[in-house]
PDB file of N, CA and C in Angstrom:
ATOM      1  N   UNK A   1      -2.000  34.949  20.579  1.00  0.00           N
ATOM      2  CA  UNK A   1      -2.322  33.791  21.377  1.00  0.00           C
ATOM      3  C   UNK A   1      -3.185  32.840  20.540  1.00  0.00           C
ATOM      4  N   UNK A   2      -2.825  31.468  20.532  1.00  0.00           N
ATOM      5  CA  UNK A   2      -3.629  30.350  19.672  1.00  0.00           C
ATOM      6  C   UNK A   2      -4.993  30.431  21.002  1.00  0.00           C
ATOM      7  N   UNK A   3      -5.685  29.891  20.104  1.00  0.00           N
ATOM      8  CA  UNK A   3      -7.448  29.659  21.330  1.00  0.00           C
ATOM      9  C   UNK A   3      -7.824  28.436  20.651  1.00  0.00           C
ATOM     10  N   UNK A   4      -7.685  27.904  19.384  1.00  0.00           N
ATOM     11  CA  UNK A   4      -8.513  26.811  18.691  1.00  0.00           C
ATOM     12  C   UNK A   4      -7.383  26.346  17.675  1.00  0.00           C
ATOM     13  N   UNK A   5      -7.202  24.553  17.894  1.00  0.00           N
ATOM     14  CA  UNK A   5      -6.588  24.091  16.305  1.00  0.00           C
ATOM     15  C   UNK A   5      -8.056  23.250  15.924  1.00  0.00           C
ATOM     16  N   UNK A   6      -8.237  23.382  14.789  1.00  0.00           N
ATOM     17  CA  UNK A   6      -9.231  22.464  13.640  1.00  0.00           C
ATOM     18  C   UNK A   6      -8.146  21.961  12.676  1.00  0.00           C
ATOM     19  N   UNK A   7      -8.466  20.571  13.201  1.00  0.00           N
ATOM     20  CA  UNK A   7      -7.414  19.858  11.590  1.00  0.00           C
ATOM     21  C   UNK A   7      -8.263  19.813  10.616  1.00  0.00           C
ATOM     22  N   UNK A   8      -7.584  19.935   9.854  1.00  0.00           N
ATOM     23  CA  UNK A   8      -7.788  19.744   8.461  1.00  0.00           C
ATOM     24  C   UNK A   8      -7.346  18.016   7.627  1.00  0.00           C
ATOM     25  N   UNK A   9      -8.320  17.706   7.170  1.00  0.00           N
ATOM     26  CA  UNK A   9      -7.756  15.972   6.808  1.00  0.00           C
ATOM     27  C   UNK A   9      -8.655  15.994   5.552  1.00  0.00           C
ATOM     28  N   UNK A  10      -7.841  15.284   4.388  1.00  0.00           N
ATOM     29  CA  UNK A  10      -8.279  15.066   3.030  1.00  0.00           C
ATOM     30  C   UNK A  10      -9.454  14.044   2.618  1.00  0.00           C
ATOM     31  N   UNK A  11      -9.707  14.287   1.830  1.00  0.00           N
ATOM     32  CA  UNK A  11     -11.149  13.397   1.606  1.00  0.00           C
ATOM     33  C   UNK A  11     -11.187  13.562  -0.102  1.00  0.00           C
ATOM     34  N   UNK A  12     -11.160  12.378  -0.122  1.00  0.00           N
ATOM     35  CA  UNK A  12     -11.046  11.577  -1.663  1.00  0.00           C
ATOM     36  C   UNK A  12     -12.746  12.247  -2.180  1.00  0.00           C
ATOM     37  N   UNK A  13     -13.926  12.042  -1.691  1.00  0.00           N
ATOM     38  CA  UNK A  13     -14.677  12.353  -1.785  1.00  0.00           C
ATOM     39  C   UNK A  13     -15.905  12.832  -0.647  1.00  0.00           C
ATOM     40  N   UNK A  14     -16.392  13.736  -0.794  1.00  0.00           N
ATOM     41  CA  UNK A  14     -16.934  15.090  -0.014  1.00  0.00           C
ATOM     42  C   UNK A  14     -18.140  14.529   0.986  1.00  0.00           C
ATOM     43  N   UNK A  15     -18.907  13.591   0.463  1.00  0.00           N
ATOM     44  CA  UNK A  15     -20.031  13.110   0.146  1.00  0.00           C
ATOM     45  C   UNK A  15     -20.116  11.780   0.983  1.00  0.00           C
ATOM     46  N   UNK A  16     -18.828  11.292   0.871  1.00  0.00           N
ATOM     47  CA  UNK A  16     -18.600  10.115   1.690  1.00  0.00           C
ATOM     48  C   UNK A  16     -18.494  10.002   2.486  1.00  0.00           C
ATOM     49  N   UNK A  17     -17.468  11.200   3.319  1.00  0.00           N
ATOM     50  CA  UNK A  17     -16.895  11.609   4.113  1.00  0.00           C
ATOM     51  C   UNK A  17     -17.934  12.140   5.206  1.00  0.00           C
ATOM     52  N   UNK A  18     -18.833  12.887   4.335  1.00  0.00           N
ATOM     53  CA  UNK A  18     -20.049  13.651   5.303  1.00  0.00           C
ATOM     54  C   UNK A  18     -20.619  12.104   6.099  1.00  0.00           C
ATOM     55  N   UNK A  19     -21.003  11.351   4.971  1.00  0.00           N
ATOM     56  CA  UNK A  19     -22.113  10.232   5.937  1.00  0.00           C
ATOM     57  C   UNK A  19     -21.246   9.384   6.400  1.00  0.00           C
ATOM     58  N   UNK A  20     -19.586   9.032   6.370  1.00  0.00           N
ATOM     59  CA  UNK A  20     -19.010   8.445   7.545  1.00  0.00           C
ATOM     60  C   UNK A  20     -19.072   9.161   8.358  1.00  0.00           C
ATOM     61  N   UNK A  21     -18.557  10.185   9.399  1.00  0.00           N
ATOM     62  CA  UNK A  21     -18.229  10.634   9.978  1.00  0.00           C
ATOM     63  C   UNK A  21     -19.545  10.767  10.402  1.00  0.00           C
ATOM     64  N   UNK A  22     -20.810  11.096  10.279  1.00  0.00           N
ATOM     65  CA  UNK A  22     -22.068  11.292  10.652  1.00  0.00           C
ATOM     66  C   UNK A  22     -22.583  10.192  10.892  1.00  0.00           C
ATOM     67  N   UNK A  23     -22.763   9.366  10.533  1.00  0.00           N
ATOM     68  CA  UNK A  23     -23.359   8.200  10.642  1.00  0.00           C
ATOM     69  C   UNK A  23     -22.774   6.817  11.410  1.00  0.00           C
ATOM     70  N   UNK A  24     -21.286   7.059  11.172  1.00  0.00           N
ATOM     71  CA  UNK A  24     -20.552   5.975  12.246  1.00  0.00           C
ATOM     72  C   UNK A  24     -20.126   6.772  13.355  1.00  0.00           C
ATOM     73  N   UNK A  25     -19.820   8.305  13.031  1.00  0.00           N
ATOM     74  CA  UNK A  25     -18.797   8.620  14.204  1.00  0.00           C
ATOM     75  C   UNK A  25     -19.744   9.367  15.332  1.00  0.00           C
ATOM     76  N   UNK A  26     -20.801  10.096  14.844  1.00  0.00           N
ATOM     77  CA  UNK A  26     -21.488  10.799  15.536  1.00  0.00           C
ATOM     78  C   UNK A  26     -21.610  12.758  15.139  1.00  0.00           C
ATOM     79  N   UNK A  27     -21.027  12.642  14.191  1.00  0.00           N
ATOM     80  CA  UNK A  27     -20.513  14.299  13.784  1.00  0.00           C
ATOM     81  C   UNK A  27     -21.844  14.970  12.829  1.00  0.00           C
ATOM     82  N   UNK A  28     -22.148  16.012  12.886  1.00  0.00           N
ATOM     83  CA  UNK A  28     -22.931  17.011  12.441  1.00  0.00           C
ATOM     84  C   UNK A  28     -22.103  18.009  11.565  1.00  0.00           C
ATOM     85  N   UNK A  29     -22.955  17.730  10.429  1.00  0.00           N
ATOM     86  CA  UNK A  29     -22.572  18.922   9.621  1.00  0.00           C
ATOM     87  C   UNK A  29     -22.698  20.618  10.355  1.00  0.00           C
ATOM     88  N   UNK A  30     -21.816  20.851  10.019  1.00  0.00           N
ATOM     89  CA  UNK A  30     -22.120  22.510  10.003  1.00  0.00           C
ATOM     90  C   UNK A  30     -22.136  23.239   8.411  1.00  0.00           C
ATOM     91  N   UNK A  31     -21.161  22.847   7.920  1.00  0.00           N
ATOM     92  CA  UNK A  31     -20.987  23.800   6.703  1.00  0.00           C
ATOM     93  C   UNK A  31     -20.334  22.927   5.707  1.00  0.00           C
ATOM     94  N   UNK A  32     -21.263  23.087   4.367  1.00  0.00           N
ATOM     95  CA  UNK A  32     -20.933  22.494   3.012  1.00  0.00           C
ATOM     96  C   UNK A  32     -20.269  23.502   2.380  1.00  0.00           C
ATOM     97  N   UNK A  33     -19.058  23.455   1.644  1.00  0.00           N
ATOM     98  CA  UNK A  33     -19.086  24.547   0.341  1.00  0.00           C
ATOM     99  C   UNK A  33     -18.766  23.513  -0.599  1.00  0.00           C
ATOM    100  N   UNK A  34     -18.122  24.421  -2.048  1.00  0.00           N
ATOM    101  CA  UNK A  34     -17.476  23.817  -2.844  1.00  0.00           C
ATOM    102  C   UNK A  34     -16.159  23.154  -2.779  1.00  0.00           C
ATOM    103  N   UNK A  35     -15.525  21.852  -2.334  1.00  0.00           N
ATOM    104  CA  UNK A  35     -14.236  21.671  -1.886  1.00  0.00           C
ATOM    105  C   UNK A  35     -14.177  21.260  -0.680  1.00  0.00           C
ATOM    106  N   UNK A  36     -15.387  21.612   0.263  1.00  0.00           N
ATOM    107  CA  UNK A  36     -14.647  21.418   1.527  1.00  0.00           C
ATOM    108  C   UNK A  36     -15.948  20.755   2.292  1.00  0.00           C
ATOM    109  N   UNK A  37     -15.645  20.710   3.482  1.00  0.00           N
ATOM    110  CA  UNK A  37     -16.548  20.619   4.801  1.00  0.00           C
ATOM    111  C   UNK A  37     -16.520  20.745   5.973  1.00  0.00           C
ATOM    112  N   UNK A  38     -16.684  21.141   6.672  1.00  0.00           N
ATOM    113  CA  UNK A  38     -17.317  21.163   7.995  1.00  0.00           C
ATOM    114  C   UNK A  38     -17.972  20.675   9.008  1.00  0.00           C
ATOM    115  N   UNK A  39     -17.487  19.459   9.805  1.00  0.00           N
ATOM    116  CA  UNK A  39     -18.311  18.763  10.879  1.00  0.00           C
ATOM    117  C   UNK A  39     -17.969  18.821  12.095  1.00  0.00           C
ATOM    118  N   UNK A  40     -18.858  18.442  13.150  1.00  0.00           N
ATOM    119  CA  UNK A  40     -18.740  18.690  14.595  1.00  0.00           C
ATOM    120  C   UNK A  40     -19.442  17.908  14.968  1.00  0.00           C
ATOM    121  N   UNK A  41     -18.586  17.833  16.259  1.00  0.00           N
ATOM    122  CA  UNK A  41     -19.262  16.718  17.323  1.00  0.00           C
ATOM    123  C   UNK A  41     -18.446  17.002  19.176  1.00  0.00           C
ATOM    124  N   UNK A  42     -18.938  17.374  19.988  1.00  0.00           N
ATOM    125  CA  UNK A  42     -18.837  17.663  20.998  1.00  0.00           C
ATOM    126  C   UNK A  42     -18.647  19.384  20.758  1.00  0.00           C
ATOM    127  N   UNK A  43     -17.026  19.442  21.470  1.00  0.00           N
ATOM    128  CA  UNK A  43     -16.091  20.744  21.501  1.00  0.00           C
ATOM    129  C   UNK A  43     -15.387  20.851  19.906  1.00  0.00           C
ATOM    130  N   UNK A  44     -15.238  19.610  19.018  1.00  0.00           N
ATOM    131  CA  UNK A  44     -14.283  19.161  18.367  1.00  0.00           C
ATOM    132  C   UNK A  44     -14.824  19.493  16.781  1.00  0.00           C
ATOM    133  N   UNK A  45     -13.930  20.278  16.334  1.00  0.00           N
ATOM    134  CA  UNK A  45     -14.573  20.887  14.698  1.00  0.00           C
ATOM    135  C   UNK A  45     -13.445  20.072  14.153  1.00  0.00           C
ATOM    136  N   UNK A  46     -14.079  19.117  12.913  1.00  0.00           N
ATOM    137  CA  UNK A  46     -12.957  18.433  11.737  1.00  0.00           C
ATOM    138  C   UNK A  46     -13.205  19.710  10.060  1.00  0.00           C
ATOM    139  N   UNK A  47     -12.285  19.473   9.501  1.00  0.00           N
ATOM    140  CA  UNK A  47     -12.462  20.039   7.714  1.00  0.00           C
ATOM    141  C   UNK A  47     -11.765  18.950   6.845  1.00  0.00           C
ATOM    142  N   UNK A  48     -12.559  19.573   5.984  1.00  0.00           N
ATOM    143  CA  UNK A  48     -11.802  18.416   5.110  1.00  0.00           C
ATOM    144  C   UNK A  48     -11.957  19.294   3.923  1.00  0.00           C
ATOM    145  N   UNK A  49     -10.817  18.761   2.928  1.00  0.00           N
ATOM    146  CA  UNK A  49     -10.865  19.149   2.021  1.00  0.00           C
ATOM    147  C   UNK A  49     -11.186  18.285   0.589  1.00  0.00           C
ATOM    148  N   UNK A  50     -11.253  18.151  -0.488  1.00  0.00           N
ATOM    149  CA  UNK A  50     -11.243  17.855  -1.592  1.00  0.00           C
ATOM    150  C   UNK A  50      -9.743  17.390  -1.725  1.00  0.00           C
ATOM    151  N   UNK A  51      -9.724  16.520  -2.187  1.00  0.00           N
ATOM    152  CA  UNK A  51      -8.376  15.775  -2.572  1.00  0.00           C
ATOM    153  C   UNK A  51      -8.135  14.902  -3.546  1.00  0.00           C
ATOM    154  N   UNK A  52      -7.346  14.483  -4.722  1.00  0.00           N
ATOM    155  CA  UNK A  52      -7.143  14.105  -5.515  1.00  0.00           C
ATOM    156  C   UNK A  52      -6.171  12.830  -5.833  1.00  0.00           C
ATOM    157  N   UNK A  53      -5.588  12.717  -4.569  1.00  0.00           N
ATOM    158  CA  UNK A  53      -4.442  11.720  -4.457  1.00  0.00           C
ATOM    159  C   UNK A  53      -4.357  10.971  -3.852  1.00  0.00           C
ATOM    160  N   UNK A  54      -4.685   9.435  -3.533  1.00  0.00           N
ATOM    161  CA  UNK A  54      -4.910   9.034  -2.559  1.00  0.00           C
ATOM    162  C   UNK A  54      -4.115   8.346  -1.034  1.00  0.00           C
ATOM    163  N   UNK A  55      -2.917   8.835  -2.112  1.00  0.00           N
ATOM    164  CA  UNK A  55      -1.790   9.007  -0.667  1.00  0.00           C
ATOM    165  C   UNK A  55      -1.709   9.532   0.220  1.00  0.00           C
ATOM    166  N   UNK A  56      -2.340  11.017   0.376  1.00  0.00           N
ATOM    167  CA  UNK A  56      -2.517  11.608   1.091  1.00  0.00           C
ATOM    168  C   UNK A  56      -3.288  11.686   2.085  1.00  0.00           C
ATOM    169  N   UNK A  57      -4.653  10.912   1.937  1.00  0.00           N
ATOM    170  CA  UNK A  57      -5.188  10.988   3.265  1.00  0.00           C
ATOM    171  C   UNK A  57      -4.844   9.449   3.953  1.00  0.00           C
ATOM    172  N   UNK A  58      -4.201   8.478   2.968  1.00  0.00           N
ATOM    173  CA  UNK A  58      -3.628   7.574   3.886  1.00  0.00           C
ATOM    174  C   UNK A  58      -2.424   7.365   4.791  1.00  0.00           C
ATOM    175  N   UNK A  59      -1.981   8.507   4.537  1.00  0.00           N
ATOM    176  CA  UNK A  59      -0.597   9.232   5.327  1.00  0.00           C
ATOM    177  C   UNK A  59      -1.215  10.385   6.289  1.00  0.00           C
ATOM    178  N   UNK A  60      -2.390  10.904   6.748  1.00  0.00           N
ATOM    179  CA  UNK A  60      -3.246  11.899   7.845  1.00  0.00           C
ATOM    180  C   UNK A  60      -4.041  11.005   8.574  1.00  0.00           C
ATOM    181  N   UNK A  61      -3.619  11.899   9.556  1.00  0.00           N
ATOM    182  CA  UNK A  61      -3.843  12.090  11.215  1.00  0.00           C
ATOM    183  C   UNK A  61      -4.658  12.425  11.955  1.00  0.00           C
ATOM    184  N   UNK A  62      -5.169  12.651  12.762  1.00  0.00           N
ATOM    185  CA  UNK A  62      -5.791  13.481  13.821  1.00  0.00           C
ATOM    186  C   UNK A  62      -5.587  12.688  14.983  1.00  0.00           C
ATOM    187  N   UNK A  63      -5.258  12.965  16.080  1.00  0.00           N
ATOM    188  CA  UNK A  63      -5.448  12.571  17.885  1.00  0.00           C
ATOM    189  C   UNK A  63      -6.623  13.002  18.426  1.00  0.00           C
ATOM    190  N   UNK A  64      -7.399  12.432  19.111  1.00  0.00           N
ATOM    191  CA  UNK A  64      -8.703  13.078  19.754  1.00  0.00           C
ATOM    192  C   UNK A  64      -8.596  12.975  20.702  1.00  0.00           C
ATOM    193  N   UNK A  65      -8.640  13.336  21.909  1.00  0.00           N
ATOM    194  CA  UNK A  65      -8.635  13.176  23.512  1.00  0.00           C
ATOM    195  C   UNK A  65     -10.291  13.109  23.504  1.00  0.00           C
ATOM    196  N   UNK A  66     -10.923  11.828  24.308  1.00  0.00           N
ATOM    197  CA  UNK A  66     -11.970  11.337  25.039  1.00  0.00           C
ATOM    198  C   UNK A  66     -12.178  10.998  26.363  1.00  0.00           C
ATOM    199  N   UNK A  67     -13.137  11.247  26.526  1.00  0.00           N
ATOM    200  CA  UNK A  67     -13.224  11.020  28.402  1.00  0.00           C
ATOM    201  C   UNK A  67     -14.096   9.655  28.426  1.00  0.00           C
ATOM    202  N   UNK A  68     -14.861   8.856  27.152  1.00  0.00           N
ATOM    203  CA  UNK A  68     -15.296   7.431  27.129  1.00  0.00           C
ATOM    204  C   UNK A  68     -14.450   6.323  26.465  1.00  0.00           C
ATOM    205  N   UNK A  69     -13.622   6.316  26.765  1.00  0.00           N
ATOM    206  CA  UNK A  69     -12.988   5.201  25.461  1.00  0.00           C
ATOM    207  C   UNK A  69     -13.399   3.933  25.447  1.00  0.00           C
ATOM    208  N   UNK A  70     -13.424   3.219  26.692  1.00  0.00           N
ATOM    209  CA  UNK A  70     -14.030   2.040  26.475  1.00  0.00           C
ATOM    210  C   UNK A  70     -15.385   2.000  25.734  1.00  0.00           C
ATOM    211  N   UNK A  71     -16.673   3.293  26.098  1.00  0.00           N
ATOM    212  CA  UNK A  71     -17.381   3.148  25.152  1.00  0.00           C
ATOM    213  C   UNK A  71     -17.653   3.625  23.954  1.00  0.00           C
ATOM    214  N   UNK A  72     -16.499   4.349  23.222  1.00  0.00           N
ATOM    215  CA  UNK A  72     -16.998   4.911  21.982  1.00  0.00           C
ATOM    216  C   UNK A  72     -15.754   3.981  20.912  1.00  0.00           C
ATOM    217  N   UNK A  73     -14.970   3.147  21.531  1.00  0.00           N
ATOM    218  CA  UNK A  73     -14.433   1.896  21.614  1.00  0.00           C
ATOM    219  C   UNK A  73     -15.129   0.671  20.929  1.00  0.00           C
ATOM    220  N   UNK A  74     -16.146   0.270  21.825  1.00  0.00           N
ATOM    221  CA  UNK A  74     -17.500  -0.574  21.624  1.00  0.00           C
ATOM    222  C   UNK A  74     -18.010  -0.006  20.428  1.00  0.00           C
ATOM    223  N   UNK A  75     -18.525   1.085  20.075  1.00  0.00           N
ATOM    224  CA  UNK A  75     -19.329   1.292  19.086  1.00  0.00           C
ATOM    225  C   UNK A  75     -18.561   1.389  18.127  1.00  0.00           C
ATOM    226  N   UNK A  76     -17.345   1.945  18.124  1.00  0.00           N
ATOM    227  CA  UNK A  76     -16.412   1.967  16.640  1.00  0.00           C
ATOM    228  C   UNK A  76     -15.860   0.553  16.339  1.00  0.00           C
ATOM    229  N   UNK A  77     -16.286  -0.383  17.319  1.00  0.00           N
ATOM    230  CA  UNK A  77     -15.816  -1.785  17.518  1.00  0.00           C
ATOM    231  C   UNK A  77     -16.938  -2.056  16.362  1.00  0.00           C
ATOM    232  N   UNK A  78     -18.388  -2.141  16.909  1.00  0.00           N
ATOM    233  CA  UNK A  78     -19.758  -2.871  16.114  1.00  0.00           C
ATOM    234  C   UNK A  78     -19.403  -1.839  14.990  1.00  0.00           C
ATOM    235  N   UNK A  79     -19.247  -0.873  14.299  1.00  0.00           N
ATOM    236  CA  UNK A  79     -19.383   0.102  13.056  1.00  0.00           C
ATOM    237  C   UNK A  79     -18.188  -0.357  12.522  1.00  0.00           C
ATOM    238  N   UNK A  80     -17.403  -1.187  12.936  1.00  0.00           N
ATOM    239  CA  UNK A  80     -16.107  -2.196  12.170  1.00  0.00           C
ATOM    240  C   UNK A  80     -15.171  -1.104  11.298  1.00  0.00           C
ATOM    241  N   UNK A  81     -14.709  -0.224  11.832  1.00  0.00           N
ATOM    242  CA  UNK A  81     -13.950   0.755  11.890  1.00  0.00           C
ATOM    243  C   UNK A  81     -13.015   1.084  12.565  1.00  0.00           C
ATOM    244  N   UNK A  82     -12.194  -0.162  13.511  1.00  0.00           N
ATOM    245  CA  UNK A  82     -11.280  -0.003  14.120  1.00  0.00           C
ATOM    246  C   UNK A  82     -10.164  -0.609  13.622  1.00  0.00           C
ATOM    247  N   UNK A  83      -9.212   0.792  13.308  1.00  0.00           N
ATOM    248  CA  UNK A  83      -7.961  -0.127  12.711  1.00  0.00           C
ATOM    249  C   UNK A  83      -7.630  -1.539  12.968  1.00  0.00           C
ATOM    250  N   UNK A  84      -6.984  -2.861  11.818  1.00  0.00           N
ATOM    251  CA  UNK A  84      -7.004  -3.923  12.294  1.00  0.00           C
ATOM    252  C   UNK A  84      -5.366  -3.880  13.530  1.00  0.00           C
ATOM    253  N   UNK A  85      -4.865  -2.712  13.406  1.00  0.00           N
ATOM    254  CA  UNK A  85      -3.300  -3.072  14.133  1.00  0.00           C
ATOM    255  C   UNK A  85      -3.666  -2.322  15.171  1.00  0.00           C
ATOM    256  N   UNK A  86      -4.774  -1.936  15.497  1.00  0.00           N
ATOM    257  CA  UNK A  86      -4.794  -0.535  16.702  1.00  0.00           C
ATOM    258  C   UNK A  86      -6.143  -0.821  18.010  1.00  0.00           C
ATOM    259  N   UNK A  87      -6.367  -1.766  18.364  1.00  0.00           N
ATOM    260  CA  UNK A  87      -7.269  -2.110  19.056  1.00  0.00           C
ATOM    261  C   UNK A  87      -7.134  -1.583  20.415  1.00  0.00           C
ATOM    262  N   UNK A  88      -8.043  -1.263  20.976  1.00  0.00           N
ATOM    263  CA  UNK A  88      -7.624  -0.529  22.488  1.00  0.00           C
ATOM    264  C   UNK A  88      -6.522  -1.133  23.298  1.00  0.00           C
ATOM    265  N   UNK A  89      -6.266  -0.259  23.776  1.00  0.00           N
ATOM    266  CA  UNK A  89      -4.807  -0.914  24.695  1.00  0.00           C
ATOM    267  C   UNK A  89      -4.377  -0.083  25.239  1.00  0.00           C
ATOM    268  N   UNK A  90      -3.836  -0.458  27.051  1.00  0.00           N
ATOM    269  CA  UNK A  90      -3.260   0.439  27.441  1.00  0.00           C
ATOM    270  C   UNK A  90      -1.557   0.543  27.080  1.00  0.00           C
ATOM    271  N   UNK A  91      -1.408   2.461  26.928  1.00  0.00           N
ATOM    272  CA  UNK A  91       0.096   2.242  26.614  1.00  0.00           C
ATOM    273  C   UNK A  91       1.090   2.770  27.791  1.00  0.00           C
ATOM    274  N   UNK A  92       2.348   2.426  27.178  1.00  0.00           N
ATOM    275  CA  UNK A  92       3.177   3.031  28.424  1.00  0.00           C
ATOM    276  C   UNK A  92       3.034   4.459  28.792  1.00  0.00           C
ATOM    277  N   UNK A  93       2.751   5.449  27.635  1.00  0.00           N
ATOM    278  CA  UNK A  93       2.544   6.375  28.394  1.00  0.00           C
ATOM    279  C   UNK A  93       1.573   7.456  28.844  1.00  0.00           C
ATOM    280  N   UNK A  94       0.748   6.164  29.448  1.00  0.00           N
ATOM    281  CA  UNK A  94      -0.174   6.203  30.441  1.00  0.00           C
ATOM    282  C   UNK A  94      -1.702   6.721  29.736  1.00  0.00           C
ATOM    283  N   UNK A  95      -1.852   6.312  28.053  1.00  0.00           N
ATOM    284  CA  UNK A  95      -2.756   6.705  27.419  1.00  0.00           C
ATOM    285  C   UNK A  95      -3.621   5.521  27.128  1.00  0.00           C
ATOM    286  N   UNK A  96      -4.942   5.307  27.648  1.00  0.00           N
ATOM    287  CA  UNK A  96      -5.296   4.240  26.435  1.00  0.00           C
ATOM    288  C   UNK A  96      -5.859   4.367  25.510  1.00  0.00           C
ATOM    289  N   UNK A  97      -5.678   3.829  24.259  1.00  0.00           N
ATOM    290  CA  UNK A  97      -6.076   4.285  22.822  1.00  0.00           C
ATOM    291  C   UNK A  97      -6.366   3.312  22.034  1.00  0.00           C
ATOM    292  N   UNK A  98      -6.945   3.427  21.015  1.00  0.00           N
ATOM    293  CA  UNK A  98      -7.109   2.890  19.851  1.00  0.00           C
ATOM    294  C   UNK A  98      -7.430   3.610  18.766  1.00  0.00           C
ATOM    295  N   UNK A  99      -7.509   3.101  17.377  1.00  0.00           N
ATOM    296  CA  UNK A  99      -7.083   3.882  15.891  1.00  0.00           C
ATOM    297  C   UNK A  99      -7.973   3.215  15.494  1.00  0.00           C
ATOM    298  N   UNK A 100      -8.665   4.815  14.483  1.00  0.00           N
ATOM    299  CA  UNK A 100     -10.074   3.896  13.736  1.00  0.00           C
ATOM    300  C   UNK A 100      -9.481   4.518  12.452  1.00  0.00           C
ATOM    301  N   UNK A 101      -9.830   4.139  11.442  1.00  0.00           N
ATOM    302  CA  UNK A 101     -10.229   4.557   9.887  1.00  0.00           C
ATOM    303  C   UNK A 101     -10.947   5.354   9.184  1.00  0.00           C
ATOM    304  N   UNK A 102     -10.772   5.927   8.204  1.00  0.00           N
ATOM    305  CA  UNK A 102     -12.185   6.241   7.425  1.00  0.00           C
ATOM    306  C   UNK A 102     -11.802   5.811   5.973  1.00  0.00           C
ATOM    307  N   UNK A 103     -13.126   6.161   5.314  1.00  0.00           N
ATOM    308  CA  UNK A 103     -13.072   4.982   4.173  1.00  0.00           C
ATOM    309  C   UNK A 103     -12.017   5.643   3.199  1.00  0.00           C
ATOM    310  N   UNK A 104     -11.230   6.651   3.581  1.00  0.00           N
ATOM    311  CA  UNK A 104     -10.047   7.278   2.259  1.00  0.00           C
ATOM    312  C   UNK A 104      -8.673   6.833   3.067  1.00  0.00           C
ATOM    313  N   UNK A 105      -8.561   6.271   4.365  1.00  0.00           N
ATOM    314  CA  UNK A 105      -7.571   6.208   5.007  1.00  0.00           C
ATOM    315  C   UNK A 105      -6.865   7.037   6.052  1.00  0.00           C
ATOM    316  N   UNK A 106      -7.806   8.089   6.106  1.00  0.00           N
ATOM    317  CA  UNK A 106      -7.036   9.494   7.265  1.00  0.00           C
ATOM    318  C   UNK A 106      -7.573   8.085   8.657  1.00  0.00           C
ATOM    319  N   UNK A 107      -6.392   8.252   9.661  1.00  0.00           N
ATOM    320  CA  UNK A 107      -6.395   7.521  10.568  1.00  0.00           C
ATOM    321  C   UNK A 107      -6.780   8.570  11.582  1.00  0.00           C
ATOM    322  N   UNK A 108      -7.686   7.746  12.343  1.00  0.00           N
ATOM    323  CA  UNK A 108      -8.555   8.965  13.574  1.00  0.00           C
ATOM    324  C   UNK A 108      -7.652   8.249  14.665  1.00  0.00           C
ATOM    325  N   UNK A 109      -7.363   8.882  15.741  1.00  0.00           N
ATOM    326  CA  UNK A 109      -6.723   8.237  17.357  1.00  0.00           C
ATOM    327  C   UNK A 109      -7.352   8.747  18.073  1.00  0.00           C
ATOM    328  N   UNK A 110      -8.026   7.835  18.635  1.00  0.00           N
ATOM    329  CA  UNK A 110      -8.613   8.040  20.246  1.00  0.00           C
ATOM    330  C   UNK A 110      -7.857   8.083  21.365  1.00  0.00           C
ATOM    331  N   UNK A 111      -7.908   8.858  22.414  1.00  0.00           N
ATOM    332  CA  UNK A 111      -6.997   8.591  23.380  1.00  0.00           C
ATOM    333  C   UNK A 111      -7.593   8.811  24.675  1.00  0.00           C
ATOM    334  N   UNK A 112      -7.623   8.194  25.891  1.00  0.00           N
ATOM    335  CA  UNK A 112      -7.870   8.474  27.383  1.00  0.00           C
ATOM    336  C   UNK A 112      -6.666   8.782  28.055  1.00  0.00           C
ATOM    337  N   UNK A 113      -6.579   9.516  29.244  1.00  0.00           N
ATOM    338  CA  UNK A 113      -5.258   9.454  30.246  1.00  0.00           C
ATOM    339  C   UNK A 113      -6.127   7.793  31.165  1.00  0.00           C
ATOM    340  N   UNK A 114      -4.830   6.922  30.936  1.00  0.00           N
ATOM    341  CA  UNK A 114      -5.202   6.068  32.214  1.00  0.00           C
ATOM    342  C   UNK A 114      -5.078   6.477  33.432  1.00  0.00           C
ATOM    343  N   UNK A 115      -3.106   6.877  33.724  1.00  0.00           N
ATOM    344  CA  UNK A 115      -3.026   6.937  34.500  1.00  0.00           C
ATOM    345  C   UNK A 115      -2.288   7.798  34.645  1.00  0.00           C
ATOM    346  N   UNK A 116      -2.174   8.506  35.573  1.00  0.00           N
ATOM    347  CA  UNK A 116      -1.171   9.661  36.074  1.00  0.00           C
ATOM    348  C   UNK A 116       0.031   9.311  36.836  1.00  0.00           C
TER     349      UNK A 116
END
């Protein structure tokens, strides 16, 4: 039986990655090694790895399900980190979302249920 997915998303550099995600997104380190990392914020564990190519994290993903979007929206709005093509919006199916960045290109998605 699955109980937990943690994505995994690339990071050009280790270091960078720690104080975006901490500092714009709200995430806490848990665990440094060599290569990798470890952050958290709510229920929600990210990793990252060491990466060398920078295609790769501009081609990664993650979806996040939120229960604030309009306000964590606002703040990824002022921290000017919201994709320029992905601005909140409701969609047809029945999600509203918007797409933020980080500075190697892994695209974060926010998502609410609007409506049922």
């Amino acid at each position: 039986m699955i109980s937990k997915i943690i994505p995994q998303l690339p990071s050009l550099d280790l270091a960078r990655t720690e104080d975006f995600y901490t500092r714009k997104l709200g995430f806490t380190l848990k665990r440094r090694y060599d290569g990798f990392l470890i952050l958290m914020k709510d229920d929600l564990e990210l990793h990252f790895w060491h990466c060398h190519e920078p295609l790769i994290p501009q081609n990664s993903s993650v979806y996040c399900h939120v229960d604030n979007i309009d306000e964590l929206y606002g703040e990824c709005e002022r921290q000017g980190i919201v994709h320029p093509n992905a601005h909140l919006e409701d969609k047809p199916w029945g999600i509203k979302e918007f797409y933020a960045v980080d500075p190697d290109g892994n695209l974060i998605k926010f998502g609410q249920v609007a409506f049922r």
